[in-house]
Protein backbone atom coordinates (compact mmCIF):
# COMPACT_ATOMS: atom_id res chain seq x y z
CA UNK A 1 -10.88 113.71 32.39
CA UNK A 2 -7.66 115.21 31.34
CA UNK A 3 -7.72 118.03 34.00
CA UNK A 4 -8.34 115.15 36.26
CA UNK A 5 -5.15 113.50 35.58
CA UNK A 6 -2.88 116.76 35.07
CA UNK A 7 -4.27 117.67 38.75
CA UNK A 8 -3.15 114.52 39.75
CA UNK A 9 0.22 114.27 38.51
CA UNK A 10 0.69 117.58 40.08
CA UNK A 11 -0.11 116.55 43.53
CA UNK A 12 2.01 113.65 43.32
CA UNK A 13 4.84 115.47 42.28
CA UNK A 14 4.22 118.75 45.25
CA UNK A 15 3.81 115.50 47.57
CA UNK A 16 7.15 114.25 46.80
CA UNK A 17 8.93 117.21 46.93
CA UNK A 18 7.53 117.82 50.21
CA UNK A 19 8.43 114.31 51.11
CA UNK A 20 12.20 115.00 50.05
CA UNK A 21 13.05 118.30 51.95
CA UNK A 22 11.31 116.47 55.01
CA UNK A 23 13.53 113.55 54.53
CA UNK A 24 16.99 115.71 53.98
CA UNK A 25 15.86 118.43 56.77
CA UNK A 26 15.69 115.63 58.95
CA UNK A 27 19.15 114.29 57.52
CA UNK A 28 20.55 117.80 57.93
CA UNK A 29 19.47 118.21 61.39
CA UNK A 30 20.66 114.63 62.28
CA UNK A 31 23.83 115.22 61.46
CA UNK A 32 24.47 118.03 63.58
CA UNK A 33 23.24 115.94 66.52
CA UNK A 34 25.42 113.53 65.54
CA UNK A 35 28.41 116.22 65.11
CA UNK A 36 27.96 118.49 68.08
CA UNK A 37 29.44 116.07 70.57
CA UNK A 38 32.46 115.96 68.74
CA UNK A 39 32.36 119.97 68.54
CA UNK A 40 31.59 120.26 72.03
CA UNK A 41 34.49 117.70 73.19
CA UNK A 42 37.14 120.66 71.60
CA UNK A 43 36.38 123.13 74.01
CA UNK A 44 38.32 124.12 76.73
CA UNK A 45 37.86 121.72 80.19
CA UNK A 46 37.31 123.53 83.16
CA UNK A 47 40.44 123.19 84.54
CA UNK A 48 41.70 124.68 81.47
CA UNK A 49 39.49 127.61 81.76
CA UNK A 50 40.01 128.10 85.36
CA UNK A 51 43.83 128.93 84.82
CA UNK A 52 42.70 131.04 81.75
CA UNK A 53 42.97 134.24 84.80
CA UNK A 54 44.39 134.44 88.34
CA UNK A 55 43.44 136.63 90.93
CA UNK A 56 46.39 137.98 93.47
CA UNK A 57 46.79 139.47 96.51
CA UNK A 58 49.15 141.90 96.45
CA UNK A 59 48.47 143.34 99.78
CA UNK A 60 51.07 141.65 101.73
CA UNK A 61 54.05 142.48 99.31
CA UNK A 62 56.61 144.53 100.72
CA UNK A 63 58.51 147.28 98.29
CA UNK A 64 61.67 145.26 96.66
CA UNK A 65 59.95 141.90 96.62
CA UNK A 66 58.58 139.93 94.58
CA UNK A 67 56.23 136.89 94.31
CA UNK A 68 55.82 133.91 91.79
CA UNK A 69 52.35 132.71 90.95
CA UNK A 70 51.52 130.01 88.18
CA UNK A 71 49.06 131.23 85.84
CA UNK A 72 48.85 128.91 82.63
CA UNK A 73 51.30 126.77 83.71
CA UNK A 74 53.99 129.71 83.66
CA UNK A 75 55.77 131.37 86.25
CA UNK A 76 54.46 134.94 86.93
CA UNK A 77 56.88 137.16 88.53
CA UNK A 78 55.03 140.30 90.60
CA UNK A 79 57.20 142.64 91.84
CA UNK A 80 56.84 145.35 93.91
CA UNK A 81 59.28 147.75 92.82
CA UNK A 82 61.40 150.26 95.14
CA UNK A 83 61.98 154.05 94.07
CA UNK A 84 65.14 153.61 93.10
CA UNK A 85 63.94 150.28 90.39
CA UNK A 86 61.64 152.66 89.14
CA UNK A 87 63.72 155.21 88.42
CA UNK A 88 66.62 152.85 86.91
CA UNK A 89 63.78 152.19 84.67
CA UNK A 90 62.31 155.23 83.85
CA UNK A 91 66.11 157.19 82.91
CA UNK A 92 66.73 153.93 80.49
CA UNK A 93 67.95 155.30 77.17
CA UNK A 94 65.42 153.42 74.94
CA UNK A 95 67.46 153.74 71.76
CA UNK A 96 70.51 151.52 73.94
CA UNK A 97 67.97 148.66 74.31
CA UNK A 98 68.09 146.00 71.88
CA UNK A 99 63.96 145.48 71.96
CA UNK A 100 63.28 149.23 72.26
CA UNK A 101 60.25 149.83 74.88
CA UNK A 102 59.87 152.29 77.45
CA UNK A 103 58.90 151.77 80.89
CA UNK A 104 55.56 153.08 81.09
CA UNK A 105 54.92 150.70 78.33
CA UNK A 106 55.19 147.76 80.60
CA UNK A 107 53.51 148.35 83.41
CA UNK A 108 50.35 149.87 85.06
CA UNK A 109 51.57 151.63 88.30
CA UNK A 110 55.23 152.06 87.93
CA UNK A 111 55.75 150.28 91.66
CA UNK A 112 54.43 147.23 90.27
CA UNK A 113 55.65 145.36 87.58
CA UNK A 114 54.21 141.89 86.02
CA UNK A 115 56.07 139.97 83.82
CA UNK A 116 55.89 136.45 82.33
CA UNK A 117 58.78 134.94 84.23
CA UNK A 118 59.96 132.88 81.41
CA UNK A 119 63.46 134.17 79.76
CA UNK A 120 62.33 134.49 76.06
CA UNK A 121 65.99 132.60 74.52
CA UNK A 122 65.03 129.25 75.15
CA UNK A 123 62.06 128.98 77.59
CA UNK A 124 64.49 128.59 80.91
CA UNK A 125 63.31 130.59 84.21
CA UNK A 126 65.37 133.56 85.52
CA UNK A 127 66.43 133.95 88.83
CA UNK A 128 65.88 137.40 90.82
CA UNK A 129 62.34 137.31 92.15
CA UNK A 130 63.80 136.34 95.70
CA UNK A 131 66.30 139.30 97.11
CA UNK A 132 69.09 136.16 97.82
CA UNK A 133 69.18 135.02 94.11
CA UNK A 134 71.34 136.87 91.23
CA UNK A 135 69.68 139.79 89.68
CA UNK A 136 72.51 140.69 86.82
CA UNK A 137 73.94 143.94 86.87
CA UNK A 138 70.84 145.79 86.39
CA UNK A 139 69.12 144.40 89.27
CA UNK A 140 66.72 142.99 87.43
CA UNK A 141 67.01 138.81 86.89
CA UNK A 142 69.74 136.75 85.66
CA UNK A 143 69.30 133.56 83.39
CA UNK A 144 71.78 131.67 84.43
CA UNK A 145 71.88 129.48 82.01
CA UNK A 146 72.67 131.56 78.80
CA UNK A 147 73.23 134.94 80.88
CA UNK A 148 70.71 136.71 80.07
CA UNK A 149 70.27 139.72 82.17
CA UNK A 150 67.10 141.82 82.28
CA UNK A 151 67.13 145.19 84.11
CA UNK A 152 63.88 146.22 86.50
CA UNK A 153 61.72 146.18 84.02
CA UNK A 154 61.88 142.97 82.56
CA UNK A 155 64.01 144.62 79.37
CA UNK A 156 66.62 142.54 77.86
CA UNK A 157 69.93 144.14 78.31
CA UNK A 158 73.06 141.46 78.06
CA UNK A 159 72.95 138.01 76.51
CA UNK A 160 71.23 136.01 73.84
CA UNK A 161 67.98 137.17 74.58
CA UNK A 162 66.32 138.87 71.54
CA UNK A 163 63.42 140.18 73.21
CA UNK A 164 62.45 141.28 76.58
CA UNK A 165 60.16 139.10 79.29
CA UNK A 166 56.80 139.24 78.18
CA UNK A 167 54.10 141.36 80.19
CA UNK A 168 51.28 139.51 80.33
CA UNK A 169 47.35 141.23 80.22
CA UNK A 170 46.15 142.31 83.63
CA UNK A 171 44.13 145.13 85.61
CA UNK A 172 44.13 146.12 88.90
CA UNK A 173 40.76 145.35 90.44
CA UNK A 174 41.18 146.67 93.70
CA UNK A 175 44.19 148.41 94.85
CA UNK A 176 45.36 145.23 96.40
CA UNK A 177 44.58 142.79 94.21
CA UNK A 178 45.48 142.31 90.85
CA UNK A 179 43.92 139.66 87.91
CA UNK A 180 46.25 138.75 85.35
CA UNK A 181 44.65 136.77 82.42
């Protein structure tokens, strides 16, 4: 009768262990039910991820023009740059520049250049991406409101600037069409 009871005891005890990892694997799992809407609400809405790249055109861009697009709620400035822009760029004494980087550097092709068109001082937006506004004397742009000026490679060269326009991440997917993002 003893190994009765011991056999019994022992199966009431295995019974409620197995009863207590069903109850907190159910707990467990019913919290991450409850959780993963929360989660889920923290990723990125579509519109969000929509403007996360931008596809352009550059087909229609004539040499010593350039075009804004929005991409992240920023202005993009795509320029198609002239022989005589690249070459301003290209003879640039690096050491001169106060954020030293070289030409190649910063862009792709050298008669294209993409920059962030957001003046890096204090957020304001440079004119020179349309041939009637101020480019500065490196015929780059101008920010008027600080005077910056940035030569034809987006490099800072006069004003309060401490660094030059940013080039943002893109590839050419086609020869005439580029996807920045």
């Amino acid at each position: 009768m003893a190994v009765e009871t011991a056999n019994a005891g022992d199966q009431g005890e295995t019974r409620r262990d197995f009863l207590g990892i069903v109850a907190w694997t159910g707990l467990g799992i019913g919290g991450v039910a409850a959780l993963w809407p929360f989660v889920h609400s923290m990723n990125p809405s579509a519109d969000v991820l929509a403007l996360s790249s931008v596809g352009v055109d550059i087909s229609n861009i004539e040499e010593g023009v350039g075009i804004t697009v929005m991409w992240r709620g920023k202005p993009v400035f795509v320029r198609h740059r002239t022989a005589a822009e690249i070459e301003a760029a290209e003879e640039t004494d690096v050491s001169e520049l106060r954020d030293p980087q070289s030409d190649a550097d910063r862009v792709v092709r050298p008669e294209w250049l993409v920059i962030v068109g957001v003046c890096p001082h204090l957020g304001c937006v440079p004119g020179g991406n349309k041939p009637t506004e101020p480019r500065g004397d490196w015929g780059g742009w101008f920010c008027a409101c600080h005077g910056s000026q940035f030569d034809t490679s987006g490099r800072i060269r006069r004003g309060p600037s401490p660094t030059n326009m940013v080039v943002p991440d893109y590839v050419f997917e086609t020869d005439t069409r580029i996807v920045i993002g």
